[in-house]
C-alpha atoms as a PDB file:
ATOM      1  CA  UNK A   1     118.005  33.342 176.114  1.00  0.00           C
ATOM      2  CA  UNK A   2     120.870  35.703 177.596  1.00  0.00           C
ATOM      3  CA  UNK A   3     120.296  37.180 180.435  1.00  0.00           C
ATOM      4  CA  UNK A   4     123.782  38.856 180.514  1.00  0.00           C
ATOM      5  CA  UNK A   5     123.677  41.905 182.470  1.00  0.00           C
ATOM      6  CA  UNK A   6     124.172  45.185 179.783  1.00  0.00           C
ATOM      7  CA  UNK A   7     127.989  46.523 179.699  1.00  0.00           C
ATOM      8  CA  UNK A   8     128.400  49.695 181.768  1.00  0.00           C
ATOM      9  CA  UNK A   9     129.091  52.982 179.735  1.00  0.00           C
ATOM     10  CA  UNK A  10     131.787  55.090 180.485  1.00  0.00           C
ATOM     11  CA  UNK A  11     130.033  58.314 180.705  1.00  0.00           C
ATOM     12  CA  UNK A  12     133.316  60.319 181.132  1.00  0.00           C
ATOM     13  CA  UNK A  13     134.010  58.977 177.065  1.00  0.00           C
ATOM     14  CA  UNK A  14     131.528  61.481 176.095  1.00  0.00           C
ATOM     15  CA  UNK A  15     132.556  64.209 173.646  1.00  0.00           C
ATOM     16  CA  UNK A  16     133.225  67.803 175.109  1.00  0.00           C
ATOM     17  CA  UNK A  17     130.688  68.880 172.756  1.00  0.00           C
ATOM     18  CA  UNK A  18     127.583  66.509 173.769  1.00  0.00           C
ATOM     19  CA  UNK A  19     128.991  67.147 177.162  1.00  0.00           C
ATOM     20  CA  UNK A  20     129.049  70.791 177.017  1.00  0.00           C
ATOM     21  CA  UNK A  21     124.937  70.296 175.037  1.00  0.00           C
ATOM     22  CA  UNK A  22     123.945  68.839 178.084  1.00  0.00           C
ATOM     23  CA  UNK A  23     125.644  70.900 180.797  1.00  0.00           C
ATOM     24  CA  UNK A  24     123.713  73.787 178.881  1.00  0.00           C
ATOM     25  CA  UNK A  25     120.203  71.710 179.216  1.00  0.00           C
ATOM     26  CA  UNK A  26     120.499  70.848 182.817  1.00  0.00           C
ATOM     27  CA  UNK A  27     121.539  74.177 183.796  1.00  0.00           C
ATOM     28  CA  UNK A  28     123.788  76.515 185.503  1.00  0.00           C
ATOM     29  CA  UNK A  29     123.092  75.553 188.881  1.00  0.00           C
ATOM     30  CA  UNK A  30     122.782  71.985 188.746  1.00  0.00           C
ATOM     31  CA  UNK A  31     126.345  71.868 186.895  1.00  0.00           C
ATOM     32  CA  UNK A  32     127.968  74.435 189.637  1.00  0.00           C
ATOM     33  CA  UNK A  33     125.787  72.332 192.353  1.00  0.00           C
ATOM     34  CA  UNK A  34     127.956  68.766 191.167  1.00  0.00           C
ATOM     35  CA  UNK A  35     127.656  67.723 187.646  1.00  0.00           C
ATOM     36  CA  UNK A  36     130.647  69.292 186.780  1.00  0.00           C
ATOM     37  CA  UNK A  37     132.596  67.479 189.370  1.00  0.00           C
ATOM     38  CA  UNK A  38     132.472  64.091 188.400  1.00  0.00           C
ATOM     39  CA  UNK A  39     135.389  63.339 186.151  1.00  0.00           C
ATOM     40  CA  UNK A  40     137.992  65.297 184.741  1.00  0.00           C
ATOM     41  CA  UNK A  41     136.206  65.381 181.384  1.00  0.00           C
ATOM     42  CA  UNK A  42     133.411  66.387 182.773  1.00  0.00           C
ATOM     43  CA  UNK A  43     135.039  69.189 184.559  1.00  0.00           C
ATOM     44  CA  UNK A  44     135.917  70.607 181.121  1.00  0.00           C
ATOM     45  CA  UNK A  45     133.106  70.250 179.653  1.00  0.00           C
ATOM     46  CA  UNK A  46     131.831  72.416 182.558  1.00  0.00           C
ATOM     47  CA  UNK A  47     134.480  75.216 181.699  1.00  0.00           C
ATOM     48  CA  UNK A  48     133.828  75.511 178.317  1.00  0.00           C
ATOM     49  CA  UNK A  49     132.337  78.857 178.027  1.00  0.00           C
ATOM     50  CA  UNK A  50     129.206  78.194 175.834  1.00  0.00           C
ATOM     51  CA  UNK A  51     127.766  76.301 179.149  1.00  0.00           C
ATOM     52  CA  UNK A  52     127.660  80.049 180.787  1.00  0.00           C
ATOM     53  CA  UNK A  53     126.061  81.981 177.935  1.00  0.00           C
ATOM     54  CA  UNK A  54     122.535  81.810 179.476  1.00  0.00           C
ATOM     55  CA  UNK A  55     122.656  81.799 183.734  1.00  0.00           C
ATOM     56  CA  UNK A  56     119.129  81.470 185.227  1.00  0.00           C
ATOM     57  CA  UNK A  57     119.282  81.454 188.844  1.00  0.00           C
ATOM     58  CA  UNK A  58     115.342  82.598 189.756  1.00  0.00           C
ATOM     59  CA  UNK A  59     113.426  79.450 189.322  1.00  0.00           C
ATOM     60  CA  UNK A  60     115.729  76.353 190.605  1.00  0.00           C
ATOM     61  CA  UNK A  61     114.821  75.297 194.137  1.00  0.00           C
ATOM     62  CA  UNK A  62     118.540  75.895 195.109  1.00  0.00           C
ATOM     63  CA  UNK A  63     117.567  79.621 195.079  1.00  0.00           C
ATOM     64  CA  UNK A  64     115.346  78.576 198.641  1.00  0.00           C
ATOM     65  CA  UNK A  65     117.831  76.396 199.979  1.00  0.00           C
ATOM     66  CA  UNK A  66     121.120  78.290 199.910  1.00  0.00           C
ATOM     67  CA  UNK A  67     122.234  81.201 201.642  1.00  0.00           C
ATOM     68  CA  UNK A  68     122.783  84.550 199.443  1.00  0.00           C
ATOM     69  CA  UNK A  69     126.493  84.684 199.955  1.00  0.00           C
ATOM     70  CA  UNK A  70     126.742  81.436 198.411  1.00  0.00           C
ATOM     71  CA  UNK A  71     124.143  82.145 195.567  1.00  0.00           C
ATOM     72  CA  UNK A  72     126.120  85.005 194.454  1.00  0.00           C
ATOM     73  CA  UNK A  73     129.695  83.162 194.473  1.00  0.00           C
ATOM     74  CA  UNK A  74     127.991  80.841 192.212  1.00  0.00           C
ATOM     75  CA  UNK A  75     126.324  83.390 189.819  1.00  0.00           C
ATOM     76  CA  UNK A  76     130.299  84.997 189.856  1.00  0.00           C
ATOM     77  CA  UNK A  77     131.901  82.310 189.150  1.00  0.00           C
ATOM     78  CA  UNK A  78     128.711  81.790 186.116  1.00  0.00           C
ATOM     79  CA  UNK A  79     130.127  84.961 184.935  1.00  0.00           C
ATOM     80  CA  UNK A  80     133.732  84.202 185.444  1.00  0.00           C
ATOM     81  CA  UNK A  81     133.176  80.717 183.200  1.00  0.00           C
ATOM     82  CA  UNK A  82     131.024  82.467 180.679  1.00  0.00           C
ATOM     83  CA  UNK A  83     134.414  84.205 179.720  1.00  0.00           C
ATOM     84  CA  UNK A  84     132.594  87.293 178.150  1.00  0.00           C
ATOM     85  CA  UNK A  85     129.681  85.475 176.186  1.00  0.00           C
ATOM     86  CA  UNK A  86     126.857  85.817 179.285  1.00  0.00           C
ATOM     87  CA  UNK A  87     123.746  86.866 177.031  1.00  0.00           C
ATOM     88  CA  UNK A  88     121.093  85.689 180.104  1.00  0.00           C
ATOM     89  CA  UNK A  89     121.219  86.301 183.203  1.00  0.00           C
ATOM     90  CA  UNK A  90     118.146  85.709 185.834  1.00  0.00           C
ATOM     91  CA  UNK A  91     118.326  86.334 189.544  1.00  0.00           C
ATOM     92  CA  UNK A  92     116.173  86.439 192.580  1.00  0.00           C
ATOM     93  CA  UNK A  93     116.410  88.026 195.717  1.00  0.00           C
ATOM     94  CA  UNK A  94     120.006  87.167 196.076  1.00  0.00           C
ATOM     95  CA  UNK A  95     121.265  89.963 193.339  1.00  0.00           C
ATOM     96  CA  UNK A  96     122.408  93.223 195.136  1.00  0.00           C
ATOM     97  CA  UNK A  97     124.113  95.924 193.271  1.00  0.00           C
ATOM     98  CA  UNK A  98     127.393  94.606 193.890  1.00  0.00           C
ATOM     99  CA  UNK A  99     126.817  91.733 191.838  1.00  0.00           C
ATOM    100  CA  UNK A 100     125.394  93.760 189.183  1.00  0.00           C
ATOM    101  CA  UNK A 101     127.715  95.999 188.505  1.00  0.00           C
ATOM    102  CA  UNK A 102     130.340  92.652 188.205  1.00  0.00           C
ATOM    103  CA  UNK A 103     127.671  91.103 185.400  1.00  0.00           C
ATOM    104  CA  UNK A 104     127.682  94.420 183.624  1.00  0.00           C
ATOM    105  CA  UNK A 105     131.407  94.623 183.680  1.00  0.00           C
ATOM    106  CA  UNK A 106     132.187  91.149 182.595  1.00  0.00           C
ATOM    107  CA  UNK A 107     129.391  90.615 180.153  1.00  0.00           C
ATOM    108  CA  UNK A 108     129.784  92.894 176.839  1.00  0.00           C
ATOM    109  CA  UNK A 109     127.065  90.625 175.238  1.00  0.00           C
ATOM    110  CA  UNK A 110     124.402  90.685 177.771  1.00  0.00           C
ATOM    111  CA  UNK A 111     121.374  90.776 175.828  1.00  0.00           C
ATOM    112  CA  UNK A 112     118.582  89.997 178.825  1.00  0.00           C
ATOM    113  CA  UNK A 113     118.337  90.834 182.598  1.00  0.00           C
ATOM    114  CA  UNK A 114     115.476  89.113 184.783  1.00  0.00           C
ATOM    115  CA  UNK A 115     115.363  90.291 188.154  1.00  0.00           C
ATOM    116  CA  UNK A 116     112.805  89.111 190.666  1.00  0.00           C
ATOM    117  CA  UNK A 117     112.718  90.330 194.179  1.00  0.00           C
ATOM    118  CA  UNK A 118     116.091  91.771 194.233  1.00  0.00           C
ATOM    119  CA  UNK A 119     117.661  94.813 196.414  1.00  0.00           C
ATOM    120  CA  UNK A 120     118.892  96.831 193.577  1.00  0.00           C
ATOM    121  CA  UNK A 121     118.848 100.659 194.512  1.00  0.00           C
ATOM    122  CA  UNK A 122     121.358 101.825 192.151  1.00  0.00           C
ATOM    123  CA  UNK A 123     120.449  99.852 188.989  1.00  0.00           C
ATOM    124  CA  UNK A 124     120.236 102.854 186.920  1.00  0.00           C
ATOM    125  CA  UNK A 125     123.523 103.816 188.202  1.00  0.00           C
ATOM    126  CA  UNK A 126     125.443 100.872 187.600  1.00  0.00           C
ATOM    127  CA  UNK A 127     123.895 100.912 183.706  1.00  0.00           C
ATOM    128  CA  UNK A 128     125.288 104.309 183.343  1.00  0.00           C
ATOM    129  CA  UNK A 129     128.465 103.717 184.745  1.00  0.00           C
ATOM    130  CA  UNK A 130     129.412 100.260 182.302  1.00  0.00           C
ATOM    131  CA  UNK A 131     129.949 100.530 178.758  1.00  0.00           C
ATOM    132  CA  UNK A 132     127.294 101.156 176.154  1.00  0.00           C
ATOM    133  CA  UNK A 133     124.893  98.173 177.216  1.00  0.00           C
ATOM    134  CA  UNK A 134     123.615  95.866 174.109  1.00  0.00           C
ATOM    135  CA  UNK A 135     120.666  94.799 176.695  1.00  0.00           C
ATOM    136  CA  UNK A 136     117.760  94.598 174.810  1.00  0.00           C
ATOM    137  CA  UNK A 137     115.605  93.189 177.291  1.00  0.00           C
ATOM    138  CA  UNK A 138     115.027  93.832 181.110  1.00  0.00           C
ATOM    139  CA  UNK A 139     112.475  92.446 183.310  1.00  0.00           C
ATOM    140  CA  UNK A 140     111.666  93.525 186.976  1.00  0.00           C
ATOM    141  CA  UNK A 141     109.431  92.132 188.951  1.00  0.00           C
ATOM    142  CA  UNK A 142     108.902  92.820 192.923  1.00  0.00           C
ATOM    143  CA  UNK A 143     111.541  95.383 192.517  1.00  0.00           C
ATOM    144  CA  UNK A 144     112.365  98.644 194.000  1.00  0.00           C
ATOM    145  CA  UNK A 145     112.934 101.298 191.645  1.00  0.00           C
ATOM    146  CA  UNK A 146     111.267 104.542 190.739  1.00  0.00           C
ATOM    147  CA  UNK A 147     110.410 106.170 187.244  1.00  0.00           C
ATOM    148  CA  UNK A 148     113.125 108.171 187.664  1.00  0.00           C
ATOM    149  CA  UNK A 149     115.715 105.144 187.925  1.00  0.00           C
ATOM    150  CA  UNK A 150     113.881 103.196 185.236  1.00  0.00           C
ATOM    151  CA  UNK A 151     114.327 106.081 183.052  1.00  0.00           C
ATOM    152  CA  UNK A 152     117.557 106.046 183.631  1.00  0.00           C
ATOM    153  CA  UNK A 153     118.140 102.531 182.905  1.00  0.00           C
ATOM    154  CA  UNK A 154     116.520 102.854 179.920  1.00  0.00           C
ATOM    155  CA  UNK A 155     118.562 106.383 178.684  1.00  0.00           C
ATOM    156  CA  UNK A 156     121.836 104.099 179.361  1.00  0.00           C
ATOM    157  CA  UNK A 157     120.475 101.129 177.087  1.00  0.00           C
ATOM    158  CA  UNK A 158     120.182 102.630 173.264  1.00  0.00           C
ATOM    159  CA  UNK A 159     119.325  98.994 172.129  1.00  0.00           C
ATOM    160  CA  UNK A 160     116.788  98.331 174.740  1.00  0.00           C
ATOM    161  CA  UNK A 161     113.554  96.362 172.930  1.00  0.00           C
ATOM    162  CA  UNK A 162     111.679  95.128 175.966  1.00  0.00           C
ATOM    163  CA  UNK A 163     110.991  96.527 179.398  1.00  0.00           C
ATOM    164  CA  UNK A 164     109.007  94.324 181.647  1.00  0.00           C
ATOM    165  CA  UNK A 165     107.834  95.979 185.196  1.00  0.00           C
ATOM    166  CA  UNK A 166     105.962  94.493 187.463  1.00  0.00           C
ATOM    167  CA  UNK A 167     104.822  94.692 190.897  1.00  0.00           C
ATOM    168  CA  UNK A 168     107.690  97.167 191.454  1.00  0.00           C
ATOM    169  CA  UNK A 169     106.269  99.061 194.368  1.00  0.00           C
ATOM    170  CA  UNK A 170     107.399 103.075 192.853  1.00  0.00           C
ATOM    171  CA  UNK A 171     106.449 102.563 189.284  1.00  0.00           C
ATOM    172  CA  UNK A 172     102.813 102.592 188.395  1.00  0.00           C
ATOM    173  CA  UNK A 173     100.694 101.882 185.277  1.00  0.00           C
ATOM    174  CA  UNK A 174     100.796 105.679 184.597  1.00  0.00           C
ATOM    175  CA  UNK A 175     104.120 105.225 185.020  1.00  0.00           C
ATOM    176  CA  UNK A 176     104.653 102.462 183.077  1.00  0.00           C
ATOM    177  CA  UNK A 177     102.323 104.473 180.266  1.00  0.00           C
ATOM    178  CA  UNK A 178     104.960 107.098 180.442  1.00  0.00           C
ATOM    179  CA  UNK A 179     108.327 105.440 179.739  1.00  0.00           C
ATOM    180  CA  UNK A 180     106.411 103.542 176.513  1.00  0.00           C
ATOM    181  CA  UNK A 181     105.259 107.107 175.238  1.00  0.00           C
ATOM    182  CA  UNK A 182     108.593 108.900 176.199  1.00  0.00           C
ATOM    183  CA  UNK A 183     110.539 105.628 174.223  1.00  0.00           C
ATOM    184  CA  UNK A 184     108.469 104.507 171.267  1.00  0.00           C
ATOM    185  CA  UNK A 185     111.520 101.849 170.712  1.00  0.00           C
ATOM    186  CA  UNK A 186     110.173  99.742 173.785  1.00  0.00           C
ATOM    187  CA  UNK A 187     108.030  98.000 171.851  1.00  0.00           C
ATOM    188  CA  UNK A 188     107.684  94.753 174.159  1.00  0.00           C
ATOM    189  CA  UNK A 189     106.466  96.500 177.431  1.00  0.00           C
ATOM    190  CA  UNK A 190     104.082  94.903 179.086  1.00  0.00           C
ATOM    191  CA  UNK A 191     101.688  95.929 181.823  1.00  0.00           C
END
């Protein structure tokens, strides 16, 4: 019987493209936390823009452990590697308008927006101001914003499909009632 101990693999051998498939399975954060440190290969994988195309920064445990300065260089330079093809972005409590406004800039194909427990008073605003959005989804939760700025959001969104509010302290279920009967194309809304 052999009991030769199995060859090590040379993990940095891996094609850019399994690389890249696996970068985009572990995550955003976990490759800016490290993963795309460990080898020059691995590194480039890490650049390759379809890694960025779908940033969720609201449910990793990083989100508790880092300070919010830090959190938003690393959803920047998300943005930054995403090179224009960002369709999904998620943030919590770290997103301020600031870093808004540089998603909407650098993201023509930004299809959904989760925010949870973020300080965004000019959302509606910053919509309005960027090019003609192709968001068709936007979720809020634990978010301050009035009908008035949701309405807004949603005027500044033509291809908007689903609106998710919740537990936004200004917007009600009458509210909420109102912006589904005043746009019949929000067909996702939930309560």
């Amino acid at each position: 019987m052999d009991h030769a101990a199995p060859r090590a693999r040379d993990w940095s051998l891996l094609p850019l493209d399994v690389l890249s498939s696996i970068f985009v399975r572990i995550g955003a954060v976990d490759v800016l936390m490290g993963a795309g440190l460990v080898c020059r290969s691995w590194l480039e994988a890490a650049k390759l823009p379809e890694v960025w195309r779908a940033v969720d920064m609201d449910k990793h445990e990083v989100v508790f452990a880092k300070c919010n300065v830090v959190l938003r260089a690393m959803a920047k330079a998300a943005v930054d590697r995403s090179d224009g093809q960002l369709r999904s972005f998620a943030g919590k409590l770290f997103v301020t308008n600031e870093l808004i406004k540089y998603i909407v800039e650098r993201s023509p194909s930004l299809t959904s927006l989760r925010l949870v427990s973020c300080h965004v008073h000019y959302l509606a605003s910053v919509m309005q101001e960027s090019a003609p959005m192709e968001l068709r989804s936007l979720e809020l939760y634990d978010t301050y914003l009035t009908l008035t700025d949701l309405t807004s959001v949603v005027e500044s969104c033509p291809l908007l499909q689903v609106l998710w509010v919740q537990d936004c302290v200004q917007v009600n279920m009458k509210d909420k009632q109102a912006l589904q009967a005043k746009f019949a194309r929000i067909i996702g809304s939930r309560p």
